[in-house]
C-alpha atoms as a PDB file:
ATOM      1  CA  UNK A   1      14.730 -11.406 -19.404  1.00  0.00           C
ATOM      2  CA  UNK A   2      11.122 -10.335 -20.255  1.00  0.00           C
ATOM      3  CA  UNK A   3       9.605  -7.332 -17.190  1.00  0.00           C
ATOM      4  CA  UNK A   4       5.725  -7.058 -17.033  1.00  0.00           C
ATOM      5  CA  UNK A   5       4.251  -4.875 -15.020  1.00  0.00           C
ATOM      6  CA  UNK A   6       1.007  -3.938 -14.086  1.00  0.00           C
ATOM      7  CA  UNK A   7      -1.580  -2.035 -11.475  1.00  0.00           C
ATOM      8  CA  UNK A   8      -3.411  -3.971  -9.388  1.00  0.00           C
ATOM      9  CA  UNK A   9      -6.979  -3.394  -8.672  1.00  0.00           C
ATOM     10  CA  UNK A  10      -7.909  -0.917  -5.571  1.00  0.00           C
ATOM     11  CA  UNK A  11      -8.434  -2.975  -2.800  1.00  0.00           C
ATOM     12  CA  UNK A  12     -12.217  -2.757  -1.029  1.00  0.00           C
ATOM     13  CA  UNK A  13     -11.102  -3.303   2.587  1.00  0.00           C
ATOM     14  CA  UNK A  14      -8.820  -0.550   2.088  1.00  0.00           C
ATOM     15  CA  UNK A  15     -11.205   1.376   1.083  1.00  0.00           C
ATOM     16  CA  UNK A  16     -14.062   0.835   3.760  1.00  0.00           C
ATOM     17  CA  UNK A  17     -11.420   1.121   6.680  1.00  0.00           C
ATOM     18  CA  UNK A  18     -10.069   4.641   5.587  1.00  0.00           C
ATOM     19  CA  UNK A  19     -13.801   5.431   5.001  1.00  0.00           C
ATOM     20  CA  UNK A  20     -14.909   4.300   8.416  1.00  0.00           C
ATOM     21  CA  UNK A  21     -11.709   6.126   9.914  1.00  0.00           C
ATOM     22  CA  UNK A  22     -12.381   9.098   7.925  1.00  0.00           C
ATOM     23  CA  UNK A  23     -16.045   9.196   8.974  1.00  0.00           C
ATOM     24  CA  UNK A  24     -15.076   8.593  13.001  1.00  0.00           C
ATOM     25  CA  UNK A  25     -12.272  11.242  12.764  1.00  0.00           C
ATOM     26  CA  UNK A  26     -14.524  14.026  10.725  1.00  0.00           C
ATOM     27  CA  UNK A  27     -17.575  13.494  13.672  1.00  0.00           C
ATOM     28  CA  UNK A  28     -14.756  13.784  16.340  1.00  0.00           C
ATOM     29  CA  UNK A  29     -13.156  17.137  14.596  1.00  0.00           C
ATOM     30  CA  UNK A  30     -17.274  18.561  14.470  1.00  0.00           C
ATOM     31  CA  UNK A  31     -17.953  17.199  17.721  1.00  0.00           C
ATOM     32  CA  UNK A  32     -14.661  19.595  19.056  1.00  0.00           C
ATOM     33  CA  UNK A  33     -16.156  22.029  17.067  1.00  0.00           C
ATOM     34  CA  UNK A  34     -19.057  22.012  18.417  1.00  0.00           C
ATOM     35  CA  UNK A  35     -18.720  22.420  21.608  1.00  0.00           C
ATOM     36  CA  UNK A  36     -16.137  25.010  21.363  1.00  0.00           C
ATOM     37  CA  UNK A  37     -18.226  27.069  19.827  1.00  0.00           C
ATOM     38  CA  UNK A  38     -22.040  26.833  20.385  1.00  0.00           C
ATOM     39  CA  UNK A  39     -24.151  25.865  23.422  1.00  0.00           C
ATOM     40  CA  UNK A  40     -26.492  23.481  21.726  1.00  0.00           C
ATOM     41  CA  UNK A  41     -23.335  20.892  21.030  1.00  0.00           C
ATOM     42  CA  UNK A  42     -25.215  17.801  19.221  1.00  0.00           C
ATOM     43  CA  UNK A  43     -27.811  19.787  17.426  1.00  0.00           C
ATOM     44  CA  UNK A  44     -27.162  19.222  13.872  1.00  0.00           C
ATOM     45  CA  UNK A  45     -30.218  20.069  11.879  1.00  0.00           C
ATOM     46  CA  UNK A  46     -28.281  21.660   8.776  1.00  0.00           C
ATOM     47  CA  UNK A  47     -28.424  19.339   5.536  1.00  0.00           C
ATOM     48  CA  UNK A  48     -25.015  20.798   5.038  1.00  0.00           C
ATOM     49  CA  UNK A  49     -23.351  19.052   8.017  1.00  0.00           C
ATOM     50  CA  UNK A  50     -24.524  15.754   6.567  1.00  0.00           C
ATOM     51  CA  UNK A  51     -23.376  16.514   3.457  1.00  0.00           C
ATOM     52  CA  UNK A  52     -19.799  17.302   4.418  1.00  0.00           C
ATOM     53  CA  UNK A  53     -19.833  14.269   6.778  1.00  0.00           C
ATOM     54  CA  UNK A  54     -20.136  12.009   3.538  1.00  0.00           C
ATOM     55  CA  UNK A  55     -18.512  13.756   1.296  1.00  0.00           C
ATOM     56  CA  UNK A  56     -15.225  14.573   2.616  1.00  0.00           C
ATOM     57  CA  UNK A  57     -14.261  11.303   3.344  1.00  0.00           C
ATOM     58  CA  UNK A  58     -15.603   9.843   0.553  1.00  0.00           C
ATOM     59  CA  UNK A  59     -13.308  12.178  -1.044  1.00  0.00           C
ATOM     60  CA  UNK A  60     -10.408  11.281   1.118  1.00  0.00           C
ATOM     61  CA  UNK A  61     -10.776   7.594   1.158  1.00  0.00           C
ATOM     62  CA  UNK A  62     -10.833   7.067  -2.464  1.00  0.00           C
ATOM     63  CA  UNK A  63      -8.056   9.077  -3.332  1.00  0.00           C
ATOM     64  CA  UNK A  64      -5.920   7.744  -0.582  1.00  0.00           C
ATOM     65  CA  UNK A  65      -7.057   4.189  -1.783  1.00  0.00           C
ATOM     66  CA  UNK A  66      -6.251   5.126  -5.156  1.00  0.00           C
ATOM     67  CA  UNK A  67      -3.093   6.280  -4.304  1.00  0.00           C
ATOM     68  CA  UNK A  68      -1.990   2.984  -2.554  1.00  0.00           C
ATOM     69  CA  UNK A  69      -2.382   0.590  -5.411  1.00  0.00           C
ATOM     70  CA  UNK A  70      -0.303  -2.330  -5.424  1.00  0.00           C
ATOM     71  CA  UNK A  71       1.521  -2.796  -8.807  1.00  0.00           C
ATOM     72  CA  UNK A  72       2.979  -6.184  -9.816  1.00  0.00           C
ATOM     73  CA  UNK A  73       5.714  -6.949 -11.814  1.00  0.00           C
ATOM     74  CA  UNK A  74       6.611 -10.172 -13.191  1.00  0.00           C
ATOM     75  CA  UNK A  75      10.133 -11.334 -13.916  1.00  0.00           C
ATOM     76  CA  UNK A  76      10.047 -14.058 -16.607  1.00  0.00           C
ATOM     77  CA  UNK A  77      12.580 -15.881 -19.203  1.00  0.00           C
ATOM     78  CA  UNK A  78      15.125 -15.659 -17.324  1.00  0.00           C
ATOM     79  CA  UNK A  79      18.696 -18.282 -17.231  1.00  0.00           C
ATOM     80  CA  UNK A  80      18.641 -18.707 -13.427  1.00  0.00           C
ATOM     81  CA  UNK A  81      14.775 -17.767 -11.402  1.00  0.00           C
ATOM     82  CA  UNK A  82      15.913 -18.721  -8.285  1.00  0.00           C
ATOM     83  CA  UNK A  83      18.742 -16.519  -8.485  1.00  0.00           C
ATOM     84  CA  UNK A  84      16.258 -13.567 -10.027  1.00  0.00           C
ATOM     85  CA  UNK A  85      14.402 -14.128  -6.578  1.00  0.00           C
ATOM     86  CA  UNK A  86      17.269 -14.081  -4.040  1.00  0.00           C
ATOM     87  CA  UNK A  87      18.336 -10.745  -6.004  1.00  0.00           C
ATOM     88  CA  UNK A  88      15.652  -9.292  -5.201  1.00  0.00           C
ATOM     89  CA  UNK A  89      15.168 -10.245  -1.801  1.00  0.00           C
ATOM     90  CA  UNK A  90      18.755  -9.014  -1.321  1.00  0.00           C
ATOM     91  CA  UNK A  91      18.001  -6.170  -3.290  1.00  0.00           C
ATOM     92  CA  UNK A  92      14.909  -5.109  -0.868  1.00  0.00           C
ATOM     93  CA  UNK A  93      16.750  -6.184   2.902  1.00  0.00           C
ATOM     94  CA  UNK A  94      19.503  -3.515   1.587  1.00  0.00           C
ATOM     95  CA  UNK A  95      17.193  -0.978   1.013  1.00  0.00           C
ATOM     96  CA  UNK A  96      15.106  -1.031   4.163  1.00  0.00           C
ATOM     97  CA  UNK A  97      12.828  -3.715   4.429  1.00  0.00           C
ATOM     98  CA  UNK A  98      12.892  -7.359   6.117  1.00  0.00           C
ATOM     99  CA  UNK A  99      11.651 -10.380   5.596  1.00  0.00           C
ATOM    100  CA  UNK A 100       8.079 -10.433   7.892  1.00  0.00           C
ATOM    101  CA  UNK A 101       7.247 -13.814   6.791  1.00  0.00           C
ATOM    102  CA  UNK A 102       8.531 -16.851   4.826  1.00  0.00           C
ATOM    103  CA  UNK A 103       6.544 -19.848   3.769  1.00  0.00           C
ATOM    104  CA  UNK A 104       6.049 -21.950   1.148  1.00  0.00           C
ATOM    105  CA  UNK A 105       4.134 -19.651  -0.859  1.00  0.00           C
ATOM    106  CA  UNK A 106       6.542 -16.644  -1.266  1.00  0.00           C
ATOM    107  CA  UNK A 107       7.697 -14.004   1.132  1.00  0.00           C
ATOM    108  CA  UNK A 108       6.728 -10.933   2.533  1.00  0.00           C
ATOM    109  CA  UNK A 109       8.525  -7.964   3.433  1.00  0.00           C
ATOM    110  CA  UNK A 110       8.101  -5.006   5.752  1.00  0.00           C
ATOM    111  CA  UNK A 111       9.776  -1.757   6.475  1.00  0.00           C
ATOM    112  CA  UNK A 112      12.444  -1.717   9.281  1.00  0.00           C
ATOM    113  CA  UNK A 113      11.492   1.748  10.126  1.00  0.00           C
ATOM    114  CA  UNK A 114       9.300   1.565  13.129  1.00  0.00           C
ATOM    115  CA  UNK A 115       7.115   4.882  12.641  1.00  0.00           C
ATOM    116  CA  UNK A 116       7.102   3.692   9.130  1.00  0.00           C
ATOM    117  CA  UNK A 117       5.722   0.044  10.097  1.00  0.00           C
ATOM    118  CA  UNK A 118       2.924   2.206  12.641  1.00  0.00           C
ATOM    119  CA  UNK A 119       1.942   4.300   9.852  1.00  0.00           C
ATOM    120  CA  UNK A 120       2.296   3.432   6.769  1.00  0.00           C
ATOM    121  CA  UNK A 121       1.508   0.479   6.760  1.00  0.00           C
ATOM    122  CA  UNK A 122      -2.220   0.525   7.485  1.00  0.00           C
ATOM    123  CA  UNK A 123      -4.541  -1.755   6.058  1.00  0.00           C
ATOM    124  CA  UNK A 124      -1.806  -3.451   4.730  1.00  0.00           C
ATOM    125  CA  UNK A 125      -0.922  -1.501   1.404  1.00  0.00           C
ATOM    126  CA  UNK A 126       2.915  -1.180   2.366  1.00  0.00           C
ATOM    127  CA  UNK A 127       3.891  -4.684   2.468  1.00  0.00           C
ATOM    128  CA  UNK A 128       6.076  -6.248  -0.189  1.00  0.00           C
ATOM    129  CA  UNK A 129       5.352  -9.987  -1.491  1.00  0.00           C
ATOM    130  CA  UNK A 130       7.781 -11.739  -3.603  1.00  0.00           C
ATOM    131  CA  UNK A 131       6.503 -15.311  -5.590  1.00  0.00           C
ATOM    132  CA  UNK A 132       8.104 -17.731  -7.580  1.00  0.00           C
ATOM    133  CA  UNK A 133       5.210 -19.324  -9.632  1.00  0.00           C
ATOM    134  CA  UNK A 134       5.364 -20.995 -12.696  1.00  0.00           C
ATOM    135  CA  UNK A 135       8.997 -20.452 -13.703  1.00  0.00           C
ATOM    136  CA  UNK A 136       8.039 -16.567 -12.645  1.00  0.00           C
ATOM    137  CA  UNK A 137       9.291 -14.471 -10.063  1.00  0.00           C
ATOM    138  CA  UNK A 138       6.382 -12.431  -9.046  1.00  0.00           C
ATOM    139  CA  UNK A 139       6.321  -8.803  -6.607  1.00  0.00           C
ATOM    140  CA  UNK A 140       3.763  -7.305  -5.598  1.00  0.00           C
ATOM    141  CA  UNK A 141       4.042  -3.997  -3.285  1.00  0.00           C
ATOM    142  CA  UNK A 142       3.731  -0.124  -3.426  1.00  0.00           C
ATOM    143  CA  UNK A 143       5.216   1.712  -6.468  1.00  0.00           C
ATOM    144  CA  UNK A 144       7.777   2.911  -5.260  1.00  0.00           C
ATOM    145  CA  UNK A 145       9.365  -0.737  -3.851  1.00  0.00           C
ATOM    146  CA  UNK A 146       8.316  -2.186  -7.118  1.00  0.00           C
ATOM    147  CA  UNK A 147       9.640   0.527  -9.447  1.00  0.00           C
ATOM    148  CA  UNK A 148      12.704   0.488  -8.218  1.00  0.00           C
ATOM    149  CA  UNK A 149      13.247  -3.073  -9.033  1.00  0.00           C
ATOM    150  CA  UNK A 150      11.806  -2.508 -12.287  1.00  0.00           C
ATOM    151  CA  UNK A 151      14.381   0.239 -13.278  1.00  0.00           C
ATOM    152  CA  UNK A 152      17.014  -1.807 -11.944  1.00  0.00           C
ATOM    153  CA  UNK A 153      16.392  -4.802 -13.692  1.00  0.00           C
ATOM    154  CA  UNK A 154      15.569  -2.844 -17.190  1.00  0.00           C
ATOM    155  CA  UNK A 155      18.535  -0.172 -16.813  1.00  0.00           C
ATOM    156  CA  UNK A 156      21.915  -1.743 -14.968  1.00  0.00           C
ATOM    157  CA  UNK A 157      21.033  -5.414 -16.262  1.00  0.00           C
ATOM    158  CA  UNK A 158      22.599  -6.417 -12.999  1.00  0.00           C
ATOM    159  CA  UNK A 159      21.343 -10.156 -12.898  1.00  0.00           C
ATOM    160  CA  UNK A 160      23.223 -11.074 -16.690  1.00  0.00           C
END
């Protein structure tokens, strides 16, 4: 069994949305701010202020996009690929996730956890595809989902 894995690129609508949130959230923290403390609420004439309103989250965006990569790992030269996939999808409903939607094309998974579907999974960087292409089995999700196939599959050797 040959195990590739790789990072995906950081995904640009992830990216604008947390930088649009981060933007709308930052002028509602100052506008709090502001008029808890000072009479003359919407007067911002400091080059500071505008300066900390890009900056921080610019900051913030790009680390949390960053941070939610999706990594891909492909599962290749294997005796039996369709049984490769249905471990895996087995593997995944055990460990809290369920199948969100099945086609043709693959499947995708999604945490059972209901705060965890709320808020984690904004922007769509917690959802879990897996593929059969090309005599592959393809999976594509957050690190931690995708590691822990990875380790499974190179350490315990459970699908020989």
């Amino acid at each position: 069994m040959k195990l590739e894995s790789r990072n995906l690129k950081p995904d640009l609508r992830t990216f604008l949305g947390l930088f649009i949130l981060s933007i709308v959230f930052t002028l509602v923290l100052r506008a709090i701010l502001h008029l808890s403390t000072s009479w003359n609420a919407f007067e911002v004439n400091s080059s500071l202020w505008w300066f900390n309103l890009i900056t921080y989250p610019l900051g913030i965006s790009i680390g949390v996009t960053l941070g939610a990569r999706r990594i891909q790992l492909k599962i290749a030269d294997t005796d039996n690929i369709e049984k490769a996939k249905n471990w895996t999808l087995e593997y995944f409903s055990k460990n809290g996730l369920r199948i969100r939607e099945n086609n043709s094309s693959g499947t995708t998974l999604e945490s059972t956890n209901s705060f965890g579907r709320l808020f984690n999974n904004w922007f769509g960087t917690e959802l879990v595809s897996v593929r059969h292409i090309d005599n592959k089995v393809i999976v594509e999700g957050p690190f931690r989902h995708v590691d822990s196939i990875d380790s499974k599959l190179r350490f315990s050797k459970s699908l020989n």
